[in-house]
N, C-alpha and C. Protein backbone atom coordinates (compact mmCIF):
# COMPACT_ATOMS: atom_id res chain seq x y z
N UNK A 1 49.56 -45.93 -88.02
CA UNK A 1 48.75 -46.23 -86.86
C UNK A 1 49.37 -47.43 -86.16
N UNK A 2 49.19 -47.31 -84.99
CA UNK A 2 50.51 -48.15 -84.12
C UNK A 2 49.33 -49.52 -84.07
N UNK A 3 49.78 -50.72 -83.28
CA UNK A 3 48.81 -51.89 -82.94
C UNK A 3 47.82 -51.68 -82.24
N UNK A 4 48.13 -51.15 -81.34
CA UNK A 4 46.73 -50.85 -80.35
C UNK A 4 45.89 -50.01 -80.91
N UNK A 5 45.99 -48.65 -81.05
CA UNK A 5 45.11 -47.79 -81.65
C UNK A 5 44.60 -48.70 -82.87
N UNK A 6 44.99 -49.13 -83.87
CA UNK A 6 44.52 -49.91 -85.10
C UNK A 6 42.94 -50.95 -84.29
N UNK A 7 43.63 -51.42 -83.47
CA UNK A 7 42.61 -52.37 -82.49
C UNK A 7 41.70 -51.71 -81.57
N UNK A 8 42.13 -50.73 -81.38
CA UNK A 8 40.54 -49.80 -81.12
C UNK A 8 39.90 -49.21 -81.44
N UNK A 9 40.19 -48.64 -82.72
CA UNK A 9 39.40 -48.09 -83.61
C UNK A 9 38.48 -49.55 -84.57
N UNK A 10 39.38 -50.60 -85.08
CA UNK A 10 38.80 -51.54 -85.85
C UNK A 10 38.38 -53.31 -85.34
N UNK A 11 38.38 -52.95 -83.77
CA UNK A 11 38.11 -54.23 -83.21
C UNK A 11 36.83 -54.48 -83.27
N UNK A 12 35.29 -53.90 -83.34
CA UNK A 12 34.10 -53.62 -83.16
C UNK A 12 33.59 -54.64 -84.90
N UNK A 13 34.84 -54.35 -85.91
CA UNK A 13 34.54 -54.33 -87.40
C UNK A 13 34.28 -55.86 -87.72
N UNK A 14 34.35 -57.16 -86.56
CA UNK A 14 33.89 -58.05 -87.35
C UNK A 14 33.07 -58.46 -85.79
N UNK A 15 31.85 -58.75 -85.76
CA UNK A 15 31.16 -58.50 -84.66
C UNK A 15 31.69 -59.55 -83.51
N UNK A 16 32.28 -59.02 -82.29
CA UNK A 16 32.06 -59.64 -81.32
C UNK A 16 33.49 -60.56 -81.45
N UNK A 17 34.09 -59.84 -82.49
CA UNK A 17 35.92 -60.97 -82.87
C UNK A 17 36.93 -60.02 -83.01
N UNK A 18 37.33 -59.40 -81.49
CA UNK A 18 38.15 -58.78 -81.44
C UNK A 18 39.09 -58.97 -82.13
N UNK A 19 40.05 -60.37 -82.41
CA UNK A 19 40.87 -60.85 -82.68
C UNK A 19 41.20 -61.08 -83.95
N UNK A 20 40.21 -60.51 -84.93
CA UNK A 20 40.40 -60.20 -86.30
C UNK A 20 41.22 -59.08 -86.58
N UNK A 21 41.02 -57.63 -86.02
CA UNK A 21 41.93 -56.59 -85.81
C UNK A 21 43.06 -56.90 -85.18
N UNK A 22 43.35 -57.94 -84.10
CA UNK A 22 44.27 -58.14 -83.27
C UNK A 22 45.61 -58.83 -84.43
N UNK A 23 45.01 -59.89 -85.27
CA UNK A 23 45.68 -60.73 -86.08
C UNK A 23 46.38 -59.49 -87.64
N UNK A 24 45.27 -58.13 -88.02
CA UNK A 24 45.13 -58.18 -88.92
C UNK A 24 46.39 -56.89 -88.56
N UNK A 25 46.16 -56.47 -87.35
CA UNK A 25 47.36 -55.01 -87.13
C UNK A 25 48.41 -54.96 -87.31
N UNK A 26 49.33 -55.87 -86.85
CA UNK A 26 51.30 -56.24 -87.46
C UNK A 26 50.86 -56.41 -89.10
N UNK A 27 50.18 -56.39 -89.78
CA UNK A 27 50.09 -56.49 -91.22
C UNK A 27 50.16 -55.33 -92.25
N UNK A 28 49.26 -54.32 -91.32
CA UNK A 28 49.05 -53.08 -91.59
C UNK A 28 49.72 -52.05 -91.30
N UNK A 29 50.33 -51.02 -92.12
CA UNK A 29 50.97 -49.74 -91.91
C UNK A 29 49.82 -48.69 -91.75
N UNK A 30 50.01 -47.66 -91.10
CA UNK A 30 48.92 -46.61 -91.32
C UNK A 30 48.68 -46.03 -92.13
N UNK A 31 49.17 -46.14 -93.47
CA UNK A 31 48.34 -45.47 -94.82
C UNK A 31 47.92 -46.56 -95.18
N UNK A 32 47.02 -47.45 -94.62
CA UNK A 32 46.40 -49.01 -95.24
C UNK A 32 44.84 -47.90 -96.11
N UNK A 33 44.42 -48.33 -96.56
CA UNK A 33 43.31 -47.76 -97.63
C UNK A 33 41.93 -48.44 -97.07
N UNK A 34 40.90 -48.23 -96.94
CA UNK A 34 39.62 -49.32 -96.51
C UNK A 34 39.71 -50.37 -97.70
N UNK A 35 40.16 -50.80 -98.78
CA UNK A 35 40.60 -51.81 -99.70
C UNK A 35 41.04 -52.39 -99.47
N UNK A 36 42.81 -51.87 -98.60
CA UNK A 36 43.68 -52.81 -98.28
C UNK A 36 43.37 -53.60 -96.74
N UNK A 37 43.08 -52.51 -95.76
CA UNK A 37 42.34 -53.30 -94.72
C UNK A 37 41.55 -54.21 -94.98
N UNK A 38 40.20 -54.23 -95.57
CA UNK A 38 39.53 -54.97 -95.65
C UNK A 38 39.90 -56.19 -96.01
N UNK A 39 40.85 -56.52 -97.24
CA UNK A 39 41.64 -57.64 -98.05
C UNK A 39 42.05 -58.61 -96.62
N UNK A 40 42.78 -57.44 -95.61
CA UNK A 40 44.07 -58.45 -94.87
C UNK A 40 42.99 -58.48 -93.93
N UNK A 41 41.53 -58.07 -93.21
CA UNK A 41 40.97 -58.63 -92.86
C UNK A 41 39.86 -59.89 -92.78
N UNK A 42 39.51 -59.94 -94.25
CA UNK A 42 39.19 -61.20 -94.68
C UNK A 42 40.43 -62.15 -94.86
N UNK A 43 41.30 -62.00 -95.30
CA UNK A 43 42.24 -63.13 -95.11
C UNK A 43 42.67 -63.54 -93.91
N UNK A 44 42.36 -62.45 -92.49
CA UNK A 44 42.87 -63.14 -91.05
C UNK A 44 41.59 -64.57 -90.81
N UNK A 45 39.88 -64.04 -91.73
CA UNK A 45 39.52 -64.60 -91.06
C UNK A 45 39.19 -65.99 -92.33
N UNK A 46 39.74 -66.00 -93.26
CA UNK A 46 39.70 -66.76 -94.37
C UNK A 46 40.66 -67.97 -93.89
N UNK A 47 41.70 -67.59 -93.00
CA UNK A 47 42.94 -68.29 -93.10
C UNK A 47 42.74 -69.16 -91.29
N UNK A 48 41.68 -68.51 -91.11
CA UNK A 48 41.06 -69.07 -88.72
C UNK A 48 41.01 -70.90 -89.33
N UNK A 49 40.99 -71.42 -88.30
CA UNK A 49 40.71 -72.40 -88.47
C UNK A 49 39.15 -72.58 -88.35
N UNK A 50 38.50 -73.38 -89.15
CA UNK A 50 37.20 -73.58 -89.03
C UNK A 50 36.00 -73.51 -87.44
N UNK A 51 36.87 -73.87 -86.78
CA UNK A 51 36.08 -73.67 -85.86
C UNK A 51 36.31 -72.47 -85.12
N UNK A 52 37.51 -71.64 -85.80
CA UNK A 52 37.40 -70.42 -85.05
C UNK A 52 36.36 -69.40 -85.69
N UNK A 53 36.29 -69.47 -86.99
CA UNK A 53 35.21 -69.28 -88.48
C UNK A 53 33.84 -69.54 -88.01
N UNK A 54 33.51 -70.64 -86.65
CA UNK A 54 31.86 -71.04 -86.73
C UNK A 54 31.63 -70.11 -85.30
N UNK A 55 32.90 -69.97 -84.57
CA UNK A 55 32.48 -68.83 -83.03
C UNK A 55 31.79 -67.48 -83.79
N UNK A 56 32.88 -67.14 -84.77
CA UNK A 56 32.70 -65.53 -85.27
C UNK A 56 31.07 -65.63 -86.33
N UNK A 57 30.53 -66.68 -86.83
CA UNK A 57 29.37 -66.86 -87.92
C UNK A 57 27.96 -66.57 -86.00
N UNK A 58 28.64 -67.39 -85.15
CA UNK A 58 27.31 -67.48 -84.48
C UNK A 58 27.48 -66.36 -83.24
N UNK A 59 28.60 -65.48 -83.39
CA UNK A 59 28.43 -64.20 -82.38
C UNK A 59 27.83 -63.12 -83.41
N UNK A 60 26.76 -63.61 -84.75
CA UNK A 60 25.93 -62.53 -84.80
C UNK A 60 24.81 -62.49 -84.52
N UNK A 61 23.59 -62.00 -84.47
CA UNK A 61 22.66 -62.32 -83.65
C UNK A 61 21.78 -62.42 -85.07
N UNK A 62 20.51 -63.23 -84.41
CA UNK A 62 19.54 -63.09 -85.53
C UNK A 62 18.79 -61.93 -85.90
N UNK A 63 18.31 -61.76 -87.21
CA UNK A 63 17.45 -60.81 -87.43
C UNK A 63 16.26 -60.84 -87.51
N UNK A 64 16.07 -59.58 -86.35
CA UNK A 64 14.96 -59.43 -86.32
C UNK A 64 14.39 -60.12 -84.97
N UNK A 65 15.51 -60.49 -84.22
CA UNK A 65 15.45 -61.91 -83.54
C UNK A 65 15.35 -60.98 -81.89
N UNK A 66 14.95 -62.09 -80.68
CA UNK A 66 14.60 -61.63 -79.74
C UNK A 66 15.87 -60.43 -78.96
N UNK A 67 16.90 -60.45 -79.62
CA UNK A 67 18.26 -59.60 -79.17
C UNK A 67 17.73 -58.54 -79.39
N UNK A 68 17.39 -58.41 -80.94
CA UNK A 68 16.70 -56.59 -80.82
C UNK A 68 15.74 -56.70 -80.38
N UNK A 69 14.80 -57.08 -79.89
CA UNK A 69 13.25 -56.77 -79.63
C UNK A 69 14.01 -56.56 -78.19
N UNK A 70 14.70 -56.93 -77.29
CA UNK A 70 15.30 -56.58 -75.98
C UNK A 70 16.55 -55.68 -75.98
N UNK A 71 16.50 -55.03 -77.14
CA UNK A 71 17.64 -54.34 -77.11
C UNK A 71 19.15 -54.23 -76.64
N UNK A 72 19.05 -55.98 -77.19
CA UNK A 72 20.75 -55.93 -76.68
C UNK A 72 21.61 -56.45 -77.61
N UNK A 73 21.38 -55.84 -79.26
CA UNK A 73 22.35 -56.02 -80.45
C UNK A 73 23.39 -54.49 -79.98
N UNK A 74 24.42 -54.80 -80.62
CA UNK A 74 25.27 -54.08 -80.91
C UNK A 74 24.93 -52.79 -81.27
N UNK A 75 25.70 -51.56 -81.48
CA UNK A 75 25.07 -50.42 -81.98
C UNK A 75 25.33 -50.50 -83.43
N UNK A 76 26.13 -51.21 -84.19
CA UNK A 76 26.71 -51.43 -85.64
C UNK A 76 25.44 -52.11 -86.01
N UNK A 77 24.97 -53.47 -85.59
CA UNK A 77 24.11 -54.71 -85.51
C UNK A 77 22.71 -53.77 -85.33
N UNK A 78 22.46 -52.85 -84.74
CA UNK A 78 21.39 -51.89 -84.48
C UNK A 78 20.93 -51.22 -85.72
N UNK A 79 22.00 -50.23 -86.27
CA UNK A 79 21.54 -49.52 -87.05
C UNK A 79 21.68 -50.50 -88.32
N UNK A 80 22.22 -51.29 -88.75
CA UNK A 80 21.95 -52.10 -90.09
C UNK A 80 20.78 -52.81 -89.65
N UNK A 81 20.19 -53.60 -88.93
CA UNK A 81 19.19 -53.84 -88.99
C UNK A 81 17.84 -52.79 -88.70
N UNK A 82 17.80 -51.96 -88.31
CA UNK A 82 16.84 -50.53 -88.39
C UNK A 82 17.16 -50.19 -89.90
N UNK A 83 18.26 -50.15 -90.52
CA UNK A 83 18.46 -49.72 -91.91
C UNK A 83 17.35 -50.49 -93.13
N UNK A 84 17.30 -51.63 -92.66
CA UNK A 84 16.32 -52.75 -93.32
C UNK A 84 15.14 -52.69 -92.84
N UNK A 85 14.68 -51.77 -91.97
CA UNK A 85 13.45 -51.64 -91.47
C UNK A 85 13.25 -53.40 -90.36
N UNK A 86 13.76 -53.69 -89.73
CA UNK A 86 13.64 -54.88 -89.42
C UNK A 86 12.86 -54.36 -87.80
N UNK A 87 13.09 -52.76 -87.67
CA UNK A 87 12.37 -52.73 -86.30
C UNK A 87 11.24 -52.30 -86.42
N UNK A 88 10.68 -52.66 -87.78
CA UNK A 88 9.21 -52.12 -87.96
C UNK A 88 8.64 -53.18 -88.68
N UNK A 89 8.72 -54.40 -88.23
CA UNK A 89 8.30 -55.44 -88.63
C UNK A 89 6.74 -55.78 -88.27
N UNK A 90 5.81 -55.92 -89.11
CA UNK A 90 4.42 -56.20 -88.68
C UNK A 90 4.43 -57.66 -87.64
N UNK A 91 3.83 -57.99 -86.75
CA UNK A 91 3.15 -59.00 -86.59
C UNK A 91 3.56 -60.47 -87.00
N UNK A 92 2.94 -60.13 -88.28
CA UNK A 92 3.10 -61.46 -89.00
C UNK A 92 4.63 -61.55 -89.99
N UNK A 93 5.24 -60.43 -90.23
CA UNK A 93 6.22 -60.26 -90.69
C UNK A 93 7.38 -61.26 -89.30
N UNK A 94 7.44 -60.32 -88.39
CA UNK A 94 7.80 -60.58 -87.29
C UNK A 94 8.36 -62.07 -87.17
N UNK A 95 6.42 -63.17 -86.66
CA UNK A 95 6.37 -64.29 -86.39
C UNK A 95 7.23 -65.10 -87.65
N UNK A 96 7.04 -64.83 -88.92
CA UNK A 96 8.07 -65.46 -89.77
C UNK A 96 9.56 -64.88 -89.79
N UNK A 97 10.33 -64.10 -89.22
CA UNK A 97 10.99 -63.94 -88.75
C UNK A 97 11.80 -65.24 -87.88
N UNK A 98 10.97 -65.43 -86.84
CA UNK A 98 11.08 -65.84 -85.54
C UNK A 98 11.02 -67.60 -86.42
N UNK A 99 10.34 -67.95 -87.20
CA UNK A 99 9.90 -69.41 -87.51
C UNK A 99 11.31 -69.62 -88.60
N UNK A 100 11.70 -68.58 -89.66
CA UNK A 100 13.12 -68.69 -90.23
C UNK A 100 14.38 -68.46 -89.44
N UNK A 101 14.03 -67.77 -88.55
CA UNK A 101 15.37 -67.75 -87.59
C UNK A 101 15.88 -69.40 -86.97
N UNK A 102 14.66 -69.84 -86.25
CA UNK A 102 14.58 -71.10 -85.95
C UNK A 102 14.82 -72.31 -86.87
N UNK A 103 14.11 -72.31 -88.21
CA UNK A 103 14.35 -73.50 -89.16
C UNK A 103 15.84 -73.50 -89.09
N UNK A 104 16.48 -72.30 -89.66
CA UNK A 104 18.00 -72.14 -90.15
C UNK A 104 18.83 -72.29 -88.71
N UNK A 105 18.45 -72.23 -87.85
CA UNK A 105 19.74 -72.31 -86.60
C UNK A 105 19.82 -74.19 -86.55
N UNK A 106 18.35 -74.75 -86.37
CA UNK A 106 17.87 -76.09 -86.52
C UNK A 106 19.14 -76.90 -87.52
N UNK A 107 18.47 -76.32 -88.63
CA UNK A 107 19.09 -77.17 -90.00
C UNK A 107 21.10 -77.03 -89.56
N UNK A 108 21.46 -75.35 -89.82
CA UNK A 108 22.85 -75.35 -89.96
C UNK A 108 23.75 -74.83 -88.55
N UNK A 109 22.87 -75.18 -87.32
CA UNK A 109 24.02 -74.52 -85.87
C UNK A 109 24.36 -73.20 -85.83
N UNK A 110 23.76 -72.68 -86.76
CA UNK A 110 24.17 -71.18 -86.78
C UNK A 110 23.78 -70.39 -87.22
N UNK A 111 23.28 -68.57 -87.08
CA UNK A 111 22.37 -67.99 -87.38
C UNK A 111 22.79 -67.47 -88.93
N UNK A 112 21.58 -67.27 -89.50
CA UNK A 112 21.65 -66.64 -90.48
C UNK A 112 22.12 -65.64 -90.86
N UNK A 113 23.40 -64.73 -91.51
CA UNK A 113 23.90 -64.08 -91.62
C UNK A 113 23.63 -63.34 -93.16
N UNK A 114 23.37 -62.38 -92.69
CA UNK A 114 23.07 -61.53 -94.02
C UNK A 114 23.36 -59.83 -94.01
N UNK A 115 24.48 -59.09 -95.20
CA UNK A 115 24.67 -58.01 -94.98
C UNK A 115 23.35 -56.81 -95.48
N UNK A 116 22.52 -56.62 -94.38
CA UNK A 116 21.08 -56.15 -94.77
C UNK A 116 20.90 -54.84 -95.25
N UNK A 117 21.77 -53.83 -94.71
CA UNK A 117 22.19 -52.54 -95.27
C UNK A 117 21.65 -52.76 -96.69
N UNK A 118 20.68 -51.50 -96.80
CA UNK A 118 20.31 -51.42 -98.87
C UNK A 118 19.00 -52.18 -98.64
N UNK A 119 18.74 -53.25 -98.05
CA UNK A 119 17.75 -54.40 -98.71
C UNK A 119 16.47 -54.32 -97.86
N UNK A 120 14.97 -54.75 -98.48
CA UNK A 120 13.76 -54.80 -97.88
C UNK A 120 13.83 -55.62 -96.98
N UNK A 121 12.60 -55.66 -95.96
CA UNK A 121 12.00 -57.04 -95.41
C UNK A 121 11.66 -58.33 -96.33
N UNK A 122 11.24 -57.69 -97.66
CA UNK A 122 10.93 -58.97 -98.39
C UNK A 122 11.75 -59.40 -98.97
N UNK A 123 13.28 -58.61 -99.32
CA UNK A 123 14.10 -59.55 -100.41
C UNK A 123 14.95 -60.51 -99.23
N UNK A 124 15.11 -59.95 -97.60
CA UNK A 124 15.63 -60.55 -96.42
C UNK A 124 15.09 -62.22 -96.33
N UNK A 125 13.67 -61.85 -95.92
CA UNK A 125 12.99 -62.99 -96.18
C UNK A 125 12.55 -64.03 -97.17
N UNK A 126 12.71 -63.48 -97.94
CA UNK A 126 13.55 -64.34 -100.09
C UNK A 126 14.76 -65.10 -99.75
N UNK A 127 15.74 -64.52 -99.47
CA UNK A 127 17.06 -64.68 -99.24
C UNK A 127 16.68 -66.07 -98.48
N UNK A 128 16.58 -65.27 -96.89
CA UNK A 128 16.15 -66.39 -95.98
C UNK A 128 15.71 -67.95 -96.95
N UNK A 129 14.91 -68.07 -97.06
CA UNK A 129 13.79 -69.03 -97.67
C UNK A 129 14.91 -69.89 -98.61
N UNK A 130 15.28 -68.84 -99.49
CA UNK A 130 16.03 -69.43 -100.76
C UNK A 130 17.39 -70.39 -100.10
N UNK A 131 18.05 -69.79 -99.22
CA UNK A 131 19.61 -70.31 -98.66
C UNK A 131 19.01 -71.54 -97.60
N UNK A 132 17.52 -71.59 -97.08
CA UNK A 132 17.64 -72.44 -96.27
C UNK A 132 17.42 -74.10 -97.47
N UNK A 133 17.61 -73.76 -98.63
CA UNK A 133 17.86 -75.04 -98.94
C UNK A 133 18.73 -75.26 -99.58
N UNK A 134 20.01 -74.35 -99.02
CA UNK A 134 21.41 -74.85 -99.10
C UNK A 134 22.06 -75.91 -98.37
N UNK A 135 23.04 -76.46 -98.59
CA UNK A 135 23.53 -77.77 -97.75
C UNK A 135 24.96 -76.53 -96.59
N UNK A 136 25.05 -77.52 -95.71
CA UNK A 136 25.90 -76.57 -94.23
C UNK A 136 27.59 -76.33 -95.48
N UNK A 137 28.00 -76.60 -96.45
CA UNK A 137 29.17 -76.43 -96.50
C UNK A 137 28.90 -75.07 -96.92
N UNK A 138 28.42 -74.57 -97.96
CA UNK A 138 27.52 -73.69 -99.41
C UNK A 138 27.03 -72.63 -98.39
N UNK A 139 26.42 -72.99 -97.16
CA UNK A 139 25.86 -72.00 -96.13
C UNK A 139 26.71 -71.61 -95.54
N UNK A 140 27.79 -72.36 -95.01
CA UNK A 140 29.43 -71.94 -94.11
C UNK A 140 29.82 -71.19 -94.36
N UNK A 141 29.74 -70.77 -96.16
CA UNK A 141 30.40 -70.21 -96.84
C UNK A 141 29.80 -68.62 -97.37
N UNK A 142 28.37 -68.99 -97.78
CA UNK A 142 27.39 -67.71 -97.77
C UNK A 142 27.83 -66.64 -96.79
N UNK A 143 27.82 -67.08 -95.38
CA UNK A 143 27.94 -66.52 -94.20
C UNK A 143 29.23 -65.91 -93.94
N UNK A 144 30.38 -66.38 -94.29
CA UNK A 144 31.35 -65.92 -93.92
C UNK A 144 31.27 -64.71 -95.31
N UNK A 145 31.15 -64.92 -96.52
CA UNK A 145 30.95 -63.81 -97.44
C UNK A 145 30.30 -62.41 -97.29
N UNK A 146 28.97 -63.14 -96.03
CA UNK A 146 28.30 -62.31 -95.74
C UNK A 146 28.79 -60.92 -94.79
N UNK A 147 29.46 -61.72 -93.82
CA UNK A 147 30.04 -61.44 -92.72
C UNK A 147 30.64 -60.51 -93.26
N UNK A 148 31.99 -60.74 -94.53
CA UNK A 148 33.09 -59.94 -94.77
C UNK A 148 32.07 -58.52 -95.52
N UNK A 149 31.13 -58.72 -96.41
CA UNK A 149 30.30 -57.64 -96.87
C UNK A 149 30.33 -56.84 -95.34
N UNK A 150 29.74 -57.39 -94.54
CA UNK A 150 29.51 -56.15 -93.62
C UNK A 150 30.36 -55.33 -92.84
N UNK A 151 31.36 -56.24 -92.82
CA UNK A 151 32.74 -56.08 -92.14
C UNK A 151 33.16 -54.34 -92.96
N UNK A 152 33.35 -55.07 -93.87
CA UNK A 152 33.72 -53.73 -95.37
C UNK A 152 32.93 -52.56 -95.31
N UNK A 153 31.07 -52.83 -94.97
CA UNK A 153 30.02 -51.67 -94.46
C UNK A 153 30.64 -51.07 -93.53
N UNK A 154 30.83 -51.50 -92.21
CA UNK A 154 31.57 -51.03 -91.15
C UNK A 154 32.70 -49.88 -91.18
N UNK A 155 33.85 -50.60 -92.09
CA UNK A 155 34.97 -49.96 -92.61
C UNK A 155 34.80 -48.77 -92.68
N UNK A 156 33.95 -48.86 -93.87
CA UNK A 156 33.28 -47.52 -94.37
C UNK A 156 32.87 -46.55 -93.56
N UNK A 157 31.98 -47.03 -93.04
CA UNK A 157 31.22 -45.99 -92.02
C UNK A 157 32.30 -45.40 -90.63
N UNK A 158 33.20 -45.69 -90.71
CA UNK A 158 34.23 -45.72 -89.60
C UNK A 158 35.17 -44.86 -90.54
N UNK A 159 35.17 -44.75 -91.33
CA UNK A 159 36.07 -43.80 -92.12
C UNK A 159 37.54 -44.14 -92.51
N UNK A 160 37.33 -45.56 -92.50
CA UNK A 160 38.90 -46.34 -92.65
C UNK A 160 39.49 -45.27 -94.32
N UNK A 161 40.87 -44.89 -93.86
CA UNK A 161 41.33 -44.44 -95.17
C UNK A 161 40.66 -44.68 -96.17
């Protein structure tokens, strides 16, 4: 698979960071495996400089957060959060939603990142609760882990070798 095609099929795969596929394509031959992609795509973004690491943590949107209620997440960002039931959030589910979205942007500059695919509203909101009394390095780090989990969901569902 040549550079470009590689980058249009897998630019979508780390949300909103084209330039992860862009970095990760001269690396890759076209019998790359969703294993081996994935590897040299966490290492494009393992190896960013930190502040290129905090653009790509806060171009995801929150969950559950006013982006989907206006319908303007991603279609990847769409169906993993519908996967978690996050668009059938009660009320009060919801409003704590909206009050953890806020503590955690407050505390660490950046939204909460979590690969939700598989998981309830309540283990989301566990999670939530539990990481917001992590310190920003421990959370920097959650997030980018997180990130690469979903990155890898993506893969998958895209049918990477």
């Amino acid at each position: 698979m040549k550079d470009k095609e590689f980058i249009a099929r897998y630019g979508g795969t780390y949300e909103h960071s084209p330039w992860v596929a862009e970095r990760a394509a001269p690396l890759l031959d076209g019998s790359a495996d969703v294993d081996v992609i994935a590897r040299v795509m966490e290492d494009c973004v393992d190896n960013a400089s930190p502040d290129r690491q905090l653009v790509l943590i806060r171009a995801h949107p929150d969950l559950a957060g006013k982006a989907a209620v206006a319908g303007e997440l991603t279609d990847d960002s769409e169906t993993e959060q519908s996967s978690a039931g996050l668009d059938q959030c009660s009320p009060e589910e919801y409003a704590r939603f909206q009050a953890l979205n806020e503590a955690y942007r407050r505390k660490f500059g950046f939204p909460f990142v979590m690969a939700v695919r598989g998981s309830s509203r309540a283990e989301i909101l566990a999670a939530f609760e539990s990481r917001l009394e992590n310190d920003y390095d421990e959370e920097f780090e959650n997030a980018l882990s997180e990130i690469h989990k979903i990155a890898r969901m993506r893969l998958v569902s895209l049918g990477a070798n």
